[in-house]
C-alpha atoms as a PDB file:
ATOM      1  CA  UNK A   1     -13.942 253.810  12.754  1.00  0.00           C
ATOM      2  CA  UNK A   2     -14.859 250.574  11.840  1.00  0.00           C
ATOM      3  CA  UNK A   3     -14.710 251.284   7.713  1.00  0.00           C
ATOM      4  CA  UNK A   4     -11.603 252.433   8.360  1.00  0.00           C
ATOM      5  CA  UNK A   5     -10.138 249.299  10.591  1.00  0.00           C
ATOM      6  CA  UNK A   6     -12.089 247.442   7.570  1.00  0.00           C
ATOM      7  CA  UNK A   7     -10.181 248.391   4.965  1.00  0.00           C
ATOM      8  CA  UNK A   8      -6.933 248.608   6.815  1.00  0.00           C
ATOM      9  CA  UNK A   9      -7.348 245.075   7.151  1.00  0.00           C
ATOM     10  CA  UNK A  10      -8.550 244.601   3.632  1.00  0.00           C
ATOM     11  CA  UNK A  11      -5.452 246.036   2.451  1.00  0.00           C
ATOM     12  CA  UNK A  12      -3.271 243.841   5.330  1.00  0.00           C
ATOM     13  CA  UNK A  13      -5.221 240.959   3.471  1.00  0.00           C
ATOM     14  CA  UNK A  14      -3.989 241.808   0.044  1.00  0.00           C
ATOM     15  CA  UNK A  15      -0.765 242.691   0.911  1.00  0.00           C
ATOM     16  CA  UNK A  16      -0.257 239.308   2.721  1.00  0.00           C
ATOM     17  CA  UNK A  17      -1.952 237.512  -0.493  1.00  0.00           C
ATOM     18  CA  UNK A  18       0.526 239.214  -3.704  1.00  0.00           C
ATOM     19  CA  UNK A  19       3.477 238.423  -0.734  1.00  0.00           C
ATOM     20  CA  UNK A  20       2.488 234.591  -0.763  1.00  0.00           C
ATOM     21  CA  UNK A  21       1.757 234.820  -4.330  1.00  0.00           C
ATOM     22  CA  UNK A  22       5.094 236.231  -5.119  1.00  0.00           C
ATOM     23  CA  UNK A  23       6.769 233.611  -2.460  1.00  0.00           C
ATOM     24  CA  UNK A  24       4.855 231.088  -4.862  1.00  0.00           C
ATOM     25  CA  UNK A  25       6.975 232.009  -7.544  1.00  0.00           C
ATOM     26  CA  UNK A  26      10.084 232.320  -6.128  1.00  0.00           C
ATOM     27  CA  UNK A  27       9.518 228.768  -4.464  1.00  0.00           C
ATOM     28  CA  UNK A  28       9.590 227.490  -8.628  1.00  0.00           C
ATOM     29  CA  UNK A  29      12.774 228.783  -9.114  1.00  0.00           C
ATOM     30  CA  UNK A  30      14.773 227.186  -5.677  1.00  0.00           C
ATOM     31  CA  UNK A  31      17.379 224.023  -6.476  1.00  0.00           C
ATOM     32  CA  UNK A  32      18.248 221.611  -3.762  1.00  0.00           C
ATOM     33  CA  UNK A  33      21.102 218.966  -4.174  1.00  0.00           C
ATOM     34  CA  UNK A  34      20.545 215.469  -1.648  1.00  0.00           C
ATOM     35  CA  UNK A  35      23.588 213.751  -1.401  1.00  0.00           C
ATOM     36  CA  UNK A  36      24.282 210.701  -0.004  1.00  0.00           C
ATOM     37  CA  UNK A  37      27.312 208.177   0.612  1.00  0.00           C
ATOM     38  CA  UNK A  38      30.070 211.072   1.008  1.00  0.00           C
ATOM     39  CA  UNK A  39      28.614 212.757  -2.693  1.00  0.00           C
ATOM     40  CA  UNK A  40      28.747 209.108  -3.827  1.00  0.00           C
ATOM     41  CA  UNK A  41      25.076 209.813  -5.097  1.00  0.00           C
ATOM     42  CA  UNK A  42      23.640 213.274  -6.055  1.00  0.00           C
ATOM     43  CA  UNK A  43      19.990 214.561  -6.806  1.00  0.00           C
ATOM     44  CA  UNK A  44      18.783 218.203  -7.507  1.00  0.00           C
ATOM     45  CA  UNK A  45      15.795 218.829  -7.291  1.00  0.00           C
ATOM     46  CA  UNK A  46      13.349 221.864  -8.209  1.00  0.00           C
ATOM     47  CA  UNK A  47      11.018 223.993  -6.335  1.00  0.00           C
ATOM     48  CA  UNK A  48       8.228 221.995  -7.449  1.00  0.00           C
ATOM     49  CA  UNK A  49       9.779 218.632  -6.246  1.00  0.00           C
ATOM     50  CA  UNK A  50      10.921 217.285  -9.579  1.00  0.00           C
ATOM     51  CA  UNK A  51      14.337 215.905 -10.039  1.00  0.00           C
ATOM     52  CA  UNK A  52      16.341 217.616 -12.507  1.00  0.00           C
ATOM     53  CA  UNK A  53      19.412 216.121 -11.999  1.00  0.00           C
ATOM     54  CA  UNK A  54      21.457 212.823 -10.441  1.00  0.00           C
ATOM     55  CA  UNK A  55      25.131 211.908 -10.217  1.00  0.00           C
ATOM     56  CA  UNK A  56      25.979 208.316  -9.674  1.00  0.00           C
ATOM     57  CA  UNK A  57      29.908 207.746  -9.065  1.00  0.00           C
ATOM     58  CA  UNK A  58      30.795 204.170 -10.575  1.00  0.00           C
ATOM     59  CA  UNK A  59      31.530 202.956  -7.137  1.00  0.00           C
ATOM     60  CA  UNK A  60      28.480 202.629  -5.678  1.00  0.00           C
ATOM     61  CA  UNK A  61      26.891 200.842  -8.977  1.00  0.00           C
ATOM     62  CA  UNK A  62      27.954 197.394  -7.743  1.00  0.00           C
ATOM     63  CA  UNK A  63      25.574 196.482  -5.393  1.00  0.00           C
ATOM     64  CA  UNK A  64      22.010 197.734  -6.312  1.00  0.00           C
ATOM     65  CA  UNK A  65      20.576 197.105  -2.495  1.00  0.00           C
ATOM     66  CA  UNK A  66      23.245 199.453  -1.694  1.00  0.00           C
ATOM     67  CA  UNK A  67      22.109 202.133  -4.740  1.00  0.00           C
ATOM     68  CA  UNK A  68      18.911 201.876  -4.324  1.00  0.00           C
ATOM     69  CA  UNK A  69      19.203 203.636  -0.663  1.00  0.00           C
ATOM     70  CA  UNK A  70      21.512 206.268  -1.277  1.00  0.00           C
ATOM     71  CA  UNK A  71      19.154 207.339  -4.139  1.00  0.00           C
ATOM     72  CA  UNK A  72      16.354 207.641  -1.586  1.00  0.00           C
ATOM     73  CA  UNK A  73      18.454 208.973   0.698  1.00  0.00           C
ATOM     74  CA  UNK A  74      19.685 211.573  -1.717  1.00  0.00           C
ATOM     75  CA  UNK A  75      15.921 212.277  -2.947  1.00  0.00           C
ATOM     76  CA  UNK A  76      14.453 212.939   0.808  1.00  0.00           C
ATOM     77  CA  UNK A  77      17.893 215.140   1.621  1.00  0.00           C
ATOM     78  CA  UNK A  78      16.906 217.434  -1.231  1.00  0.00           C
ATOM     79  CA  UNK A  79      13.535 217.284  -0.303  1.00  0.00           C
ATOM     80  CA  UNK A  80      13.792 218.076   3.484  1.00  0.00           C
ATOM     81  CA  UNK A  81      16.056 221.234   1.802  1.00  0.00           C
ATOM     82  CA  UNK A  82      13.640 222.289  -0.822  1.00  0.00           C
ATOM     83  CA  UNK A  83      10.833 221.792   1.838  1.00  0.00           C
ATOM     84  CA  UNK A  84      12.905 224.107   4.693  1.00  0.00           C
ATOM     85  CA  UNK A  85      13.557 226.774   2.140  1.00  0.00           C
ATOM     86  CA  UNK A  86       9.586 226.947   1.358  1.00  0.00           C
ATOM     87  CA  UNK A  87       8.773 227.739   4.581  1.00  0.00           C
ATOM     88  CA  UNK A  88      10.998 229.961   5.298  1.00  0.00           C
ATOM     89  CA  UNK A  89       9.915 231.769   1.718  1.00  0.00           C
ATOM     90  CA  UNK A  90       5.883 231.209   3.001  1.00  0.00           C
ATOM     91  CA  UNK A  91       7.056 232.598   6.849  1.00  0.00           C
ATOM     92  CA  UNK A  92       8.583 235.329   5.699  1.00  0.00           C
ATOM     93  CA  UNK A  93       5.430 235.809   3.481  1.00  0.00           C
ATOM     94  CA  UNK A  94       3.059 235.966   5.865  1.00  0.00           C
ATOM     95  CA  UNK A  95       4.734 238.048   8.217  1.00  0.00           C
ATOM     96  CA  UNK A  96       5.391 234.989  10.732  1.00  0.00           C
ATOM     97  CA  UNK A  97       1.562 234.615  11.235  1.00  0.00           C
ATOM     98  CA  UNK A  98       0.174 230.838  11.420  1.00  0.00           C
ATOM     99  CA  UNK A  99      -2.370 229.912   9.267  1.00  0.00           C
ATOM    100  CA  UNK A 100      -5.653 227.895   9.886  1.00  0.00           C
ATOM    101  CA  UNK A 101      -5.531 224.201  10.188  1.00  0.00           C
ATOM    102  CA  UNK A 102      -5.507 222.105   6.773  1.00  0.00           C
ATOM    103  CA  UNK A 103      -4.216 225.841   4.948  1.00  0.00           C
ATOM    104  CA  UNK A 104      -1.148 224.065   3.799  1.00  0.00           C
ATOM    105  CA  UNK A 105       1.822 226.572   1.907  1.00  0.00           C
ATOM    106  CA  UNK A 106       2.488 226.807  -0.936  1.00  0.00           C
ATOM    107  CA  UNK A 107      -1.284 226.004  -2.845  1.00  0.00           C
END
């Protein structure tokens, strides 16, 4: 019996590995858009955290203090969205089941 519980959990194992593999890839392909100031200032983003596109409307361009915040603000709205959707992806890839300390998703 215990071969058998062996490789049912070998296979579990595997299974759980090409789902967080495949999660991996389908993480690459997500698109989050921060926006700040009303949609004053816009950033996309990619699955991999890189900025792929930003809209500035003229009237914020005035007063670069002001700019310079919705920007950020913009970039960590898209992140914070790009970061919720991975773990949802890496959940649902795992089944629900927490991983060891310091095994942070996606690799």
């Amino acid at each position: 019996m215990l071969k058998g519980g062996m490789a049912g959990m070998m296979k579990k194992a595997q299974q759980m590995q090409d789902n967080m593999q495949k999660a991996q890839e389908e993480i690459k392909t997500l698109s989050a858009t921060g926006k700040a100031a009303a949609g004053a200032v816009e950033i996309t983003i990619n699955g991999e955290h890189l900025a792929t596109n930003i809209k500035i409307d003229e009237m914020v361009m005035d007063d670069k203090d002001m700019l310079e915040d919705l920007i950020l603000t913009a970039m960590n709205d898209a992140t914070a969205q790009i970061s919720s959707a991975s773990a949802a992806k890496m959940k649902g890839a795992t089944g629900g089941m927490k991983l060891p300390g310091g095994m942070n998703l996606p690799f």
